[in-house]
PDB file of N, CA and C in Angstrom:
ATOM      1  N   UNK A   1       4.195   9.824 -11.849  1.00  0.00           N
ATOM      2  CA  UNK A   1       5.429  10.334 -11.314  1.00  0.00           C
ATOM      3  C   UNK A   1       5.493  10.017  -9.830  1.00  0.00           C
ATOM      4  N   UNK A   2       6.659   9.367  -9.265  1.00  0.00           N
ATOM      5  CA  UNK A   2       6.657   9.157  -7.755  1.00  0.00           C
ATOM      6  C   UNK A   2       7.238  10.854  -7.188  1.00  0.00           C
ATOM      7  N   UNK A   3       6.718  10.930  -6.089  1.00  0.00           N
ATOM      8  CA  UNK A   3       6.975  11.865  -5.326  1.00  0.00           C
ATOM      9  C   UNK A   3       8.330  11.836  -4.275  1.00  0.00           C
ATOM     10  N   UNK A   4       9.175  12.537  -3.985  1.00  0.00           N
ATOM     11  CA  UNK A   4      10.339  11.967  -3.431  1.00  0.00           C
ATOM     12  C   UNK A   4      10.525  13.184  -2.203  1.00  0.00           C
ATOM     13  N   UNK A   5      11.790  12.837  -1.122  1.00  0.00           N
ATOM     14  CA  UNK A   5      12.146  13.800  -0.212  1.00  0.00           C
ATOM     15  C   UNK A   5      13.783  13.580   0.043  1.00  0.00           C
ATOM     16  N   UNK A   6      13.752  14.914   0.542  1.00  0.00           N
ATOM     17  CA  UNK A   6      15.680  13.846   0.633  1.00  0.00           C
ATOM     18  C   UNK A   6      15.316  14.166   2.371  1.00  0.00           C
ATOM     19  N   UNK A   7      15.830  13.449   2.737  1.00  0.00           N
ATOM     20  CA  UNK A   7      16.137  13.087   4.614  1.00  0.00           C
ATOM     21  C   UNK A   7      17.289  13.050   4.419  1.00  0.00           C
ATOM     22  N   UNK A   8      17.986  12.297   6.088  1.00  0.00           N
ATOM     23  CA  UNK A   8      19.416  12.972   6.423  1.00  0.00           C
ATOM     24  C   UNK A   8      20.455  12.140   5.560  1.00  0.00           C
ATOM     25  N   UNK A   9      21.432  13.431   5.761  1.00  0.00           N
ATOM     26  CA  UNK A   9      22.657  13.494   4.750  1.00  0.00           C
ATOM     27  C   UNK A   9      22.155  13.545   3.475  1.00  0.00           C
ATOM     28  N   UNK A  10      20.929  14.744   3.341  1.00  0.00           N
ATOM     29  CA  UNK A  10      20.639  14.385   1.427  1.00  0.00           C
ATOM     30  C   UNK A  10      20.308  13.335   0.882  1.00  0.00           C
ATOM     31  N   UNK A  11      20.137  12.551   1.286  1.00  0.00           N
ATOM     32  CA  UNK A  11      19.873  10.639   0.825  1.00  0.00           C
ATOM     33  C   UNK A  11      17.750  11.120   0.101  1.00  0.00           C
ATOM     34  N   UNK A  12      18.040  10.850  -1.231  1.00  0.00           N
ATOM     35  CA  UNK A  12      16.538  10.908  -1.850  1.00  0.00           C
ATOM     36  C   UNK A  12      16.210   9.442  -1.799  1.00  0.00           C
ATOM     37  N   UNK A  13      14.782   9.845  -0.388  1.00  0.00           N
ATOM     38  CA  UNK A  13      13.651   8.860  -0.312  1.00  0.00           C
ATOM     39  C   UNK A  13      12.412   8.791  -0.906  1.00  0.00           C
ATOM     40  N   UNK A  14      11.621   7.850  -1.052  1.00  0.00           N
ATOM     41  CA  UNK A  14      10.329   7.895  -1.806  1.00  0.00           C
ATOM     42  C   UNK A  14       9.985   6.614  -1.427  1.00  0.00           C
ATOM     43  N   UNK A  15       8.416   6.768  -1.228  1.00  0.00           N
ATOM     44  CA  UNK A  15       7.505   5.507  -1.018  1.00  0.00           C
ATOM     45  C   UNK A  15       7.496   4.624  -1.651  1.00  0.00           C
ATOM     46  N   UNK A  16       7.972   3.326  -1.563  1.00  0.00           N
ATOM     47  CA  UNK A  16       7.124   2.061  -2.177  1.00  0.00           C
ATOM     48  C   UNK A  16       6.893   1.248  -1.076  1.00  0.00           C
ATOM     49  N   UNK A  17       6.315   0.150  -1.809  1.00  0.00           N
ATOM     50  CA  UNK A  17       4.827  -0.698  -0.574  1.00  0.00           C
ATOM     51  C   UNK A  17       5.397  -2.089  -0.794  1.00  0.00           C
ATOM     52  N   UNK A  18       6.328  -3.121   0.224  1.00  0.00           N
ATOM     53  CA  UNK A  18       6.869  -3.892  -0.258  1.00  0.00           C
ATOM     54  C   UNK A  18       6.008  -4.607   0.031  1.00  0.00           C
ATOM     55  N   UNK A  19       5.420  -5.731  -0.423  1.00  0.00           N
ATOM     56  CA  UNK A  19       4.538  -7.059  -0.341  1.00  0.00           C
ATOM     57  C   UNK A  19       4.774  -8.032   0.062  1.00  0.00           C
ATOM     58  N   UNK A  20       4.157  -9.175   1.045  1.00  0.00           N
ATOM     59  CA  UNK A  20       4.342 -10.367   1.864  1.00  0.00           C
ATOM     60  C   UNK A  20       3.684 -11.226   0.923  1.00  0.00           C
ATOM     61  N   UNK A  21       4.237 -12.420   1.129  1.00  0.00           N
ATOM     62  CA  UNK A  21       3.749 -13.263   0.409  1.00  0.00           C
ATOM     63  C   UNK A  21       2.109 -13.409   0.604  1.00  0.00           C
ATOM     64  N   UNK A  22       1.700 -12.902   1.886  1.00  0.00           N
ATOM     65  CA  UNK A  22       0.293 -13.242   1.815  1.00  0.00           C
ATOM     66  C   UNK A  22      -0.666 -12.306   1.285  1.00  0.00           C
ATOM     67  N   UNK A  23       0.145 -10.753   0.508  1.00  0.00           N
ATOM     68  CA  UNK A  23      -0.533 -10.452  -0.175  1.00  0.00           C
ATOM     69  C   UNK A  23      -0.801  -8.682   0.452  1.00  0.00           C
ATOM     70  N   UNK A  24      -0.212  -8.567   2.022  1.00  0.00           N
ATOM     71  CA  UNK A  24      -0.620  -7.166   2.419  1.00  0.00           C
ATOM     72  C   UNK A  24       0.785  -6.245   2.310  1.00  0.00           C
ATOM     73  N   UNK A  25       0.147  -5.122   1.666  1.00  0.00           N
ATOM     74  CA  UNK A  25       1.173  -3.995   1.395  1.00  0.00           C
ATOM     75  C   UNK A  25       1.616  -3.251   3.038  1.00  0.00           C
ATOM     76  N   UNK A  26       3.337  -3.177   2.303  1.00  0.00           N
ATOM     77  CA  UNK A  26       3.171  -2.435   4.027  1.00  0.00           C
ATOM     78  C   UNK A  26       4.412  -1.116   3.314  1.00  0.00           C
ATOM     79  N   UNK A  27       4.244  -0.133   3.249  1.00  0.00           N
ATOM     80  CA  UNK A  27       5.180   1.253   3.070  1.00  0.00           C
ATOM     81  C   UNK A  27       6.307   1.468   4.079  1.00  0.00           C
ATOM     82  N   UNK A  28       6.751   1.500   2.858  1.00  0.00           N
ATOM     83  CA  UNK A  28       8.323   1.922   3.598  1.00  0.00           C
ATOM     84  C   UNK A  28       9.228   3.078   2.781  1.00  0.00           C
ATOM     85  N   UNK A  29       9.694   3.764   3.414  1.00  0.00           N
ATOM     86  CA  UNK A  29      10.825   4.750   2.345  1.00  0.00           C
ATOM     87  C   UNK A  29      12.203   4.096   1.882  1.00  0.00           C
ATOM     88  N   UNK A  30      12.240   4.171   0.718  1.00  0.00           N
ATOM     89  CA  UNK A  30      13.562   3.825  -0.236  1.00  0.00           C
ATOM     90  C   UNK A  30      14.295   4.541  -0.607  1.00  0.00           C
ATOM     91  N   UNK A  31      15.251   4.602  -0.520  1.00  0.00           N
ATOM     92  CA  UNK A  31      16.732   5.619  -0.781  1.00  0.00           C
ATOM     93  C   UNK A  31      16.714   5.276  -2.277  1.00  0.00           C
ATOM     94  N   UNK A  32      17.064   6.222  -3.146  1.00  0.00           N
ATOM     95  CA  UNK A  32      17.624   5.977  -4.401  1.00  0.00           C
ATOM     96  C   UNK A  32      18.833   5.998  -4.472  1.00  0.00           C
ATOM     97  N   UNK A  33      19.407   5.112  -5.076  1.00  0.00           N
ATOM     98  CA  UNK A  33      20.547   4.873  -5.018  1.00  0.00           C
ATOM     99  C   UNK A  33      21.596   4.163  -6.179  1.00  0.00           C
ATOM    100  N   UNK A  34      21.899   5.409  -6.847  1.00  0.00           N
ATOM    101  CA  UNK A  34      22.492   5.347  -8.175  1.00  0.00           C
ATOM    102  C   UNK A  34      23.594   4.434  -8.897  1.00  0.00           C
ATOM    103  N   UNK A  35      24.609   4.337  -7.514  1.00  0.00           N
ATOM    104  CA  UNK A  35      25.563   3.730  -7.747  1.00  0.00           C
ATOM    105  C   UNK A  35      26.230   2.574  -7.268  1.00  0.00           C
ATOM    106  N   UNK A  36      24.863   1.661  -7.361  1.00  0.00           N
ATOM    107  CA  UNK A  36      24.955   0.097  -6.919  1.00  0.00           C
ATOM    108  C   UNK A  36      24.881  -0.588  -7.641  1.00  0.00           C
ATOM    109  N   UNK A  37      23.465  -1.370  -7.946  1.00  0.00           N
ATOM    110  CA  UNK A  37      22.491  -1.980  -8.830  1.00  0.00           C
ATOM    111  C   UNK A  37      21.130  -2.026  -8.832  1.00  0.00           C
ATOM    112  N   UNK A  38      21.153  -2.850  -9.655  1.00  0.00           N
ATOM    113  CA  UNK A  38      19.363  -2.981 -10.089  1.00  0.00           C
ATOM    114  C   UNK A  38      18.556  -3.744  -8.845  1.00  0.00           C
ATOM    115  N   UNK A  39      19.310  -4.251  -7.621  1.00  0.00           N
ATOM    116  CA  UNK A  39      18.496  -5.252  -6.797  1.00  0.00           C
ATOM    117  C   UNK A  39      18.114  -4.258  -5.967  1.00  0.00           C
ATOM    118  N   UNK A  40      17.459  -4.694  -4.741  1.00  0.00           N
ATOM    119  CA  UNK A  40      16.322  -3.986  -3.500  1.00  0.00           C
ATOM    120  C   UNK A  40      17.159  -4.511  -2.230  1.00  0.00           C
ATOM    121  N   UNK A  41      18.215  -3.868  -1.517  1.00  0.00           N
ATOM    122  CA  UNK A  41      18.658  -4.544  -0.286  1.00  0.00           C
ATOM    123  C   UNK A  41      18.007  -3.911   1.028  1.00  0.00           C
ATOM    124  N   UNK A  42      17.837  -5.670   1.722  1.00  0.00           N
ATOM    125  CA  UNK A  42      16.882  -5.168   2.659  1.00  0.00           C
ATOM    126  C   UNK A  42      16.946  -5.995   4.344  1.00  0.00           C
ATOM    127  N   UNK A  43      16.826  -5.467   5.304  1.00  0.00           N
ATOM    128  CA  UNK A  43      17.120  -5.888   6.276  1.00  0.00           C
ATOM    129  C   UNK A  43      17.111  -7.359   6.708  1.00  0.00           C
ATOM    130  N   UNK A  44      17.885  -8.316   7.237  1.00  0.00           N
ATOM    131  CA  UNK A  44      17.151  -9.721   7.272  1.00  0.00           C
ATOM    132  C   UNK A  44      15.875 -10.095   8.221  1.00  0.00           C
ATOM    133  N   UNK A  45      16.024  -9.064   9.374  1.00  0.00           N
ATOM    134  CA  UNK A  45      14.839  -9.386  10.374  1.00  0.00           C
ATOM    135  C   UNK A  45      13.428  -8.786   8.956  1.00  0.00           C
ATOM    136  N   UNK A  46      13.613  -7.522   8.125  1.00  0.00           N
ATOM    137  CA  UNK A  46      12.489  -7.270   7.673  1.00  0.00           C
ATOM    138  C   UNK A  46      12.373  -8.496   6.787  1.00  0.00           C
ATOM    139  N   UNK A  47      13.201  -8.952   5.820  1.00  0.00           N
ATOM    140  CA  UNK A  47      12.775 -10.456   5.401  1.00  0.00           C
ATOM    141  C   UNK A  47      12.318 -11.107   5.232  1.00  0.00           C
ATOM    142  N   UNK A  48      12.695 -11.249   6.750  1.00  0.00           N
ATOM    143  CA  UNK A  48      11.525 -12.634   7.530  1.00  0.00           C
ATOM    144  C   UNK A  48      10.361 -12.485   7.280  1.00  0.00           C
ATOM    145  N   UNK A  49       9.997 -11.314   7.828  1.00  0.00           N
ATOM    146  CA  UNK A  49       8.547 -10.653   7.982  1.00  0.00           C
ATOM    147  C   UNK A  49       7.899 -10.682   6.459  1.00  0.00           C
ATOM    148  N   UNK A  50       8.590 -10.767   5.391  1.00  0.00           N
ATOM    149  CA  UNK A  50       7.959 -10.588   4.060  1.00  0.00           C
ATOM    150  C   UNK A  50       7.658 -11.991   4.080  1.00  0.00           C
ATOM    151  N   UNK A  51       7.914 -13.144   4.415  1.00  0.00           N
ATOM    152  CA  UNK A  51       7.662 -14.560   3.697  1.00  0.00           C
ATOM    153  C   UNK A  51       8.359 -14.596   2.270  1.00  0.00           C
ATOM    154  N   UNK A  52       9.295 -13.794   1.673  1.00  0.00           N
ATOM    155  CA  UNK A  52       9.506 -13.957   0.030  1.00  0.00           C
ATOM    156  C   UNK A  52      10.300 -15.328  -0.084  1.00  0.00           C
ATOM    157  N   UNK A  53      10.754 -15.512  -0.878  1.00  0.00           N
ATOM    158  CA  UNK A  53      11.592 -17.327  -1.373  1.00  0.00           C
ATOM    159  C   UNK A  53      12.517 -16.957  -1.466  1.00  0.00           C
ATOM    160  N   UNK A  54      13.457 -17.847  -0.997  1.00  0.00           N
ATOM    161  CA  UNK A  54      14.914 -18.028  -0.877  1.00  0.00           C
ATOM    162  C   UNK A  54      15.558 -18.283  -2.509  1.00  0.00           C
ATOM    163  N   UNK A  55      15.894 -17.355  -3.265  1.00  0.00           N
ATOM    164  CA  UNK A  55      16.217 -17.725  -5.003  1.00  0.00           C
ATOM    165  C   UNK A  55      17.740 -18.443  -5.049  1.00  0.00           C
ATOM    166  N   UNK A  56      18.683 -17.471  -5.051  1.00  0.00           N
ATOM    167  CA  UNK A  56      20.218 -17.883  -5.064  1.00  0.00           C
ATOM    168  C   UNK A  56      21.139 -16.785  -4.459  1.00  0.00           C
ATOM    169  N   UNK A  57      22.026 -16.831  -4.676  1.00  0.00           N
ATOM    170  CA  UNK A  57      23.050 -16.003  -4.041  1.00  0.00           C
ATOM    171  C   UNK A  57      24.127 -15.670  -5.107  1.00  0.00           C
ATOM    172  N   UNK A  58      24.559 -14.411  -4.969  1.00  0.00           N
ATOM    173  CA  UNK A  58      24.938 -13.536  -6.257  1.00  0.00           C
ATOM    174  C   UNK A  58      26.006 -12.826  -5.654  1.00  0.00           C
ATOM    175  N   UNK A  59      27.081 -12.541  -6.039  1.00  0.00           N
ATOM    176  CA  UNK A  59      28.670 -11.648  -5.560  1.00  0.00           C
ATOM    177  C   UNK A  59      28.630 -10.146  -5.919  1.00  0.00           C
ATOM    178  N   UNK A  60      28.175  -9.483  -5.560  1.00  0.00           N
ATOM    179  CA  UNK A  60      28.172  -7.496  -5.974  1.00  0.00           C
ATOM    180  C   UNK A  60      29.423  -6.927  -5.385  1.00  0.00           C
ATOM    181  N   UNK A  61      29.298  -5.866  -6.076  1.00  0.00           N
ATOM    182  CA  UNK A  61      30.522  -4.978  -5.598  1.00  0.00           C
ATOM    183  C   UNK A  61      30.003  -3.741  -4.984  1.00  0.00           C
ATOM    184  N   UNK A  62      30.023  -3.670  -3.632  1.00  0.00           N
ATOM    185  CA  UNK A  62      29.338  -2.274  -3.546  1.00  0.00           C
ATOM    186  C   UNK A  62      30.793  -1.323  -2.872  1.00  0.00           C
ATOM    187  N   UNK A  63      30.308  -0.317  -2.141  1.00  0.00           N
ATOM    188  CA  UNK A  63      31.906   0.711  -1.741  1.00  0.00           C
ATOM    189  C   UNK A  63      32.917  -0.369  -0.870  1.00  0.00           C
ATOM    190  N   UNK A  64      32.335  -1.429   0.094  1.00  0.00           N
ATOM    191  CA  UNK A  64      33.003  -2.023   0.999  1.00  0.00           C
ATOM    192  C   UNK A  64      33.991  -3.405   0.339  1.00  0.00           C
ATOM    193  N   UNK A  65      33.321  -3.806  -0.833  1.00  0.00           N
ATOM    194  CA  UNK A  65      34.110  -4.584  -1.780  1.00  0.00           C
ATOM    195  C   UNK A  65      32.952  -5.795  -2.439  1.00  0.00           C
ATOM    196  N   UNK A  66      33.771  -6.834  -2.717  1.00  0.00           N
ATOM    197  CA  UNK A  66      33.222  -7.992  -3.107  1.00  0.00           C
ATOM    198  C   UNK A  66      32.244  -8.573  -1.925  1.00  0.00           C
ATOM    199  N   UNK A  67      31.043  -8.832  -1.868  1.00  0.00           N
ATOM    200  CA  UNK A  67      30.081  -9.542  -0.662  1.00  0.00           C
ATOM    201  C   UNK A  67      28.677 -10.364  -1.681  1.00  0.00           C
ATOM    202  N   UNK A  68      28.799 -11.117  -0.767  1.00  0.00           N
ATOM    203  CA  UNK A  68      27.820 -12.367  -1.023  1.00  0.00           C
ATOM    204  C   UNK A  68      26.505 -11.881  -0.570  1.00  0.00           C
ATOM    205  N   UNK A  69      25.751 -11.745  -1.549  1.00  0.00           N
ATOM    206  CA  UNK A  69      23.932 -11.497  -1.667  1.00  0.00           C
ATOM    207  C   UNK A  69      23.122 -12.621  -1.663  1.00  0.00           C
ATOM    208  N   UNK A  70      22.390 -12.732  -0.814  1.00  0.00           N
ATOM    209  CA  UNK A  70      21.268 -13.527  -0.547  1.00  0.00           C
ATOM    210  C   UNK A  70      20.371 -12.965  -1.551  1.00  0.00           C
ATOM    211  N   UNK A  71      19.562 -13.706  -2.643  1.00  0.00           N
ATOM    212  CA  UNK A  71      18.886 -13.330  -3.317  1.00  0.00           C
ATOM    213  C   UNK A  71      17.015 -13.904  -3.030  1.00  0.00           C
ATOM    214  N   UNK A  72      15.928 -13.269  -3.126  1.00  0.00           N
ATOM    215  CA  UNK A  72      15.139 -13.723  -2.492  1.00  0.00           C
ATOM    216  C   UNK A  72      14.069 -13.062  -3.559  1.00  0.00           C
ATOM    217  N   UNK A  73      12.902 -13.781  -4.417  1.00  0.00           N
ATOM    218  CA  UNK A  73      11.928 -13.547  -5.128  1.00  0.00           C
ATOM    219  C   UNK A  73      10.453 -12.959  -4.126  1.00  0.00           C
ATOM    220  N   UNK A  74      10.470 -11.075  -4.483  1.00  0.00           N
ATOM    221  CA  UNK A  74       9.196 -11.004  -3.652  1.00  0.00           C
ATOM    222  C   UNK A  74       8.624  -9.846  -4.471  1.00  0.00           C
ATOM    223  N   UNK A  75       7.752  -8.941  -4.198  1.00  0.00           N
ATOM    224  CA  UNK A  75       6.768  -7.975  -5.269  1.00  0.00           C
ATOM    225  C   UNK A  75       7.086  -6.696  -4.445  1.00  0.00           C
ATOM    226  N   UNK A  76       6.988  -5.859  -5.363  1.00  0.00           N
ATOM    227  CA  UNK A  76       7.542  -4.430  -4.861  1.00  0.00           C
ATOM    228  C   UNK A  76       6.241  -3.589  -5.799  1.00  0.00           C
ATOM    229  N   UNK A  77       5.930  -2.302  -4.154  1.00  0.00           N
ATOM    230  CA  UNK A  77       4.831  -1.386  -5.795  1.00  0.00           C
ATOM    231  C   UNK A  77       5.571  -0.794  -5.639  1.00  0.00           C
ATOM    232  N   UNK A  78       6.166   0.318  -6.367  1.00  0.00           N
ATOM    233  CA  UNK A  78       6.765   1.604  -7.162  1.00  0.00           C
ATOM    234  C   UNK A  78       5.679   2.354  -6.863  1.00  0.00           C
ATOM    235  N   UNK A  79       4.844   2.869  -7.440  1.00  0.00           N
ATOM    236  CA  UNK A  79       3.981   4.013  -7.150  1.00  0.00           C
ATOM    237  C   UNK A  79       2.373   3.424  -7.599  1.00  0.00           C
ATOM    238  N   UNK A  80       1.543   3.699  -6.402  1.00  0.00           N
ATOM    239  CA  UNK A  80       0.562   2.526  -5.914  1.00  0.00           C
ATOM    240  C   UNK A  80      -0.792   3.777  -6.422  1.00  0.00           C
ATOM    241  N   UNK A  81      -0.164   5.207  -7.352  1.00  0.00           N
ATOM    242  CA  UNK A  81      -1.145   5.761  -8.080  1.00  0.00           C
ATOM    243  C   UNK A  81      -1.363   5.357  -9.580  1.00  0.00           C
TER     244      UNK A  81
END
């Protein structure tokens, strides 16, 4: 079972450990977030810093409308018990 908190404005966070291509875990808190999708959006400067691969680019709908997703193949832990 992951362990969770809500921080500001109520927003439920919880740990996962996103992974660099070279292999070191680094923790970060993740918002759950019900009413998007199934992908992981994530800062471009943090990105960089992952090394992950450039995959394709995909059209979502989130509250602000139709926007163009950079899609990028990298490893995520969920709960690292």
């Amino acid at each position: 079972m992951i362990d969770g908190f809500f921080g500001d404005e109520d927003a439920l966070l919880f740990e996962i450990n996103l992974i660099t291509s070279d292999g070191l875990e680094l923790p970060v808190d993740a918002m759950l977030d019900t009413g998007f999708s199934y992908w992981l959006a994530i800062n471009d400067q943090d990105l960089d810093a992952l090394g992950w691969t450039y995959f394709d680019q995909q059209i979502m709908l989130p509250a602000r409308g139709d926007v163009r997703f950079d899609i990028y193949a990298g490893k995520v832990r969920i709960d690292a018990t």
